[in-house]
C-alpha atoms as a PDB file:
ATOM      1  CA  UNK A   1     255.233  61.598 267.484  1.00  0.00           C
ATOM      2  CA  UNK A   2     254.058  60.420 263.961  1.00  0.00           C
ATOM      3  CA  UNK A   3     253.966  56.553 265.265  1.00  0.00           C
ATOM      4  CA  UNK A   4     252.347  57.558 269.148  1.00  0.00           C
ATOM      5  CA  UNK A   5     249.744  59.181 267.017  1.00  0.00           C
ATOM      6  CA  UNK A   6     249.136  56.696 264.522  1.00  0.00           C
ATOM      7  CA  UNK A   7     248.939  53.984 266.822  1.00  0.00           C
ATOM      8  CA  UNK A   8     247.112  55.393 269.774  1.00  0.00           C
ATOM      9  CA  UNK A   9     244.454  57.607 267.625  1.00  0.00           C
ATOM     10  CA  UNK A  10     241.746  55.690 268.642  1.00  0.00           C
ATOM     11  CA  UNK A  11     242.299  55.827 272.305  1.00  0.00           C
ATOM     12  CA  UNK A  12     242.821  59.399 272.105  1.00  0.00           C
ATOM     13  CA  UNK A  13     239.704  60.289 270.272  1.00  0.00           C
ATOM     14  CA  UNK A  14     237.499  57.816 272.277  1.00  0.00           C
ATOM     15  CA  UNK A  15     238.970  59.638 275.490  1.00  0.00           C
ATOM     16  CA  UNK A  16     238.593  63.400 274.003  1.00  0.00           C
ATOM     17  CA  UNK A  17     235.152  62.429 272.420  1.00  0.00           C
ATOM     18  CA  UNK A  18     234.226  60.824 276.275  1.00  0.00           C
ATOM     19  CA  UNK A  19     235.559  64.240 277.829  1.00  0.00           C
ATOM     20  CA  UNK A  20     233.402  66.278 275.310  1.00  0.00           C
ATOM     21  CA  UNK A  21     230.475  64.551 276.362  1.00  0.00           C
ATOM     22  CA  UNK A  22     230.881  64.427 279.613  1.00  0.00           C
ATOM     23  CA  UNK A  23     231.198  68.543 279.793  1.00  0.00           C
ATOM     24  CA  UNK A  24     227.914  68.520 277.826  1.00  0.00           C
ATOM     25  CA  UNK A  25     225.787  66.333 280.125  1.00  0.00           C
ATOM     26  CA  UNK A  26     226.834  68.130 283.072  1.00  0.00           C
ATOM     27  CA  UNK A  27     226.044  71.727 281.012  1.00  0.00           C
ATOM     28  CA  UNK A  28     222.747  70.034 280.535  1.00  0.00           C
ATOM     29  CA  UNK A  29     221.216  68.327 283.025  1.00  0.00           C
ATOM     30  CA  UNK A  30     223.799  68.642 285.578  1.00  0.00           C
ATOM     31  CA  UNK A  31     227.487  67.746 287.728  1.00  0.00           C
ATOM     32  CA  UNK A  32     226.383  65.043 289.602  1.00  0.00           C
ATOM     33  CA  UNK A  33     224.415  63.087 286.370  1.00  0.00           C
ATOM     34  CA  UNK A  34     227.758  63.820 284.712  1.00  0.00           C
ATOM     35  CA  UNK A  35     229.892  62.491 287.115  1.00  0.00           C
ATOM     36  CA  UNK A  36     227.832  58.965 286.857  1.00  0.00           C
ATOM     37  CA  UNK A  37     228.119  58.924 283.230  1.00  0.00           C
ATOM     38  CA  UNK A  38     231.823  59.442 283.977  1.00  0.00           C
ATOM     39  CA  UNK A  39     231.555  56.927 285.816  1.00  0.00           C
ATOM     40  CA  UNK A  40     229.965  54.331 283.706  1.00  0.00           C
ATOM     41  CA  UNK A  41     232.277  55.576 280.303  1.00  0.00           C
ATOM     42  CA  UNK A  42     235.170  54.743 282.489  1.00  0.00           C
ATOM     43  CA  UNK A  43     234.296  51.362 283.414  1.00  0.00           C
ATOM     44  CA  UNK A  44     232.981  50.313 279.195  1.00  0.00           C
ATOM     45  CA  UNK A  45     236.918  51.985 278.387  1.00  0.00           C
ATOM     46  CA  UNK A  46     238.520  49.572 280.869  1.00  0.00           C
ATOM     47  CA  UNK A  47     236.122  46.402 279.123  1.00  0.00           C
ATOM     48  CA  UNK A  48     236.992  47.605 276.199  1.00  0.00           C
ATOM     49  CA  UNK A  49     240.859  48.203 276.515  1.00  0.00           C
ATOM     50  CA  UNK A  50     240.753  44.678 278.422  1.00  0.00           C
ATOM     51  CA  UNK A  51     238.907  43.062 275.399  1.00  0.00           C
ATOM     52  CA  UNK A  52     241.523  44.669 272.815  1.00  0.00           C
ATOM     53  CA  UNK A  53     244.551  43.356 275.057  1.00  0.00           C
ATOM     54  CA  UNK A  54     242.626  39.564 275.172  1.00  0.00           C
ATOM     55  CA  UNK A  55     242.595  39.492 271.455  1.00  0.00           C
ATOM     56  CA  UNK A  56     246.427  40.259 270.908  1.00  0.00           C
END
């Protein structure tokens, strides 16, 4: 558990902090303007996992 967490901590903050923010949008201005922003965090994760897997 000690080297999952140490190695994937990023990933797992960056999708907690994306869920987080997510709840908040759609608290404040509503689902469907949270479900684009969903939307669009998704697709900067996937650049930015692909980027991370490029560089190895």
């Amino acid at each position: 558990m000690q080297n999952f967490l140490s190695k994937y901590i990023q990933g797992v903050l960056l999708v907690l902090g994306m869920l987080l923010l997510i709840i908040g949008v759609a608290f404040t201005w509503g689902f469907f303007i949270a479900v684009m922003l969903a939307g669009l965090l998704m697709i900067v994760l996937a650049f930015l996992i692909n980027y991370e897997r490029s560089e190895e």
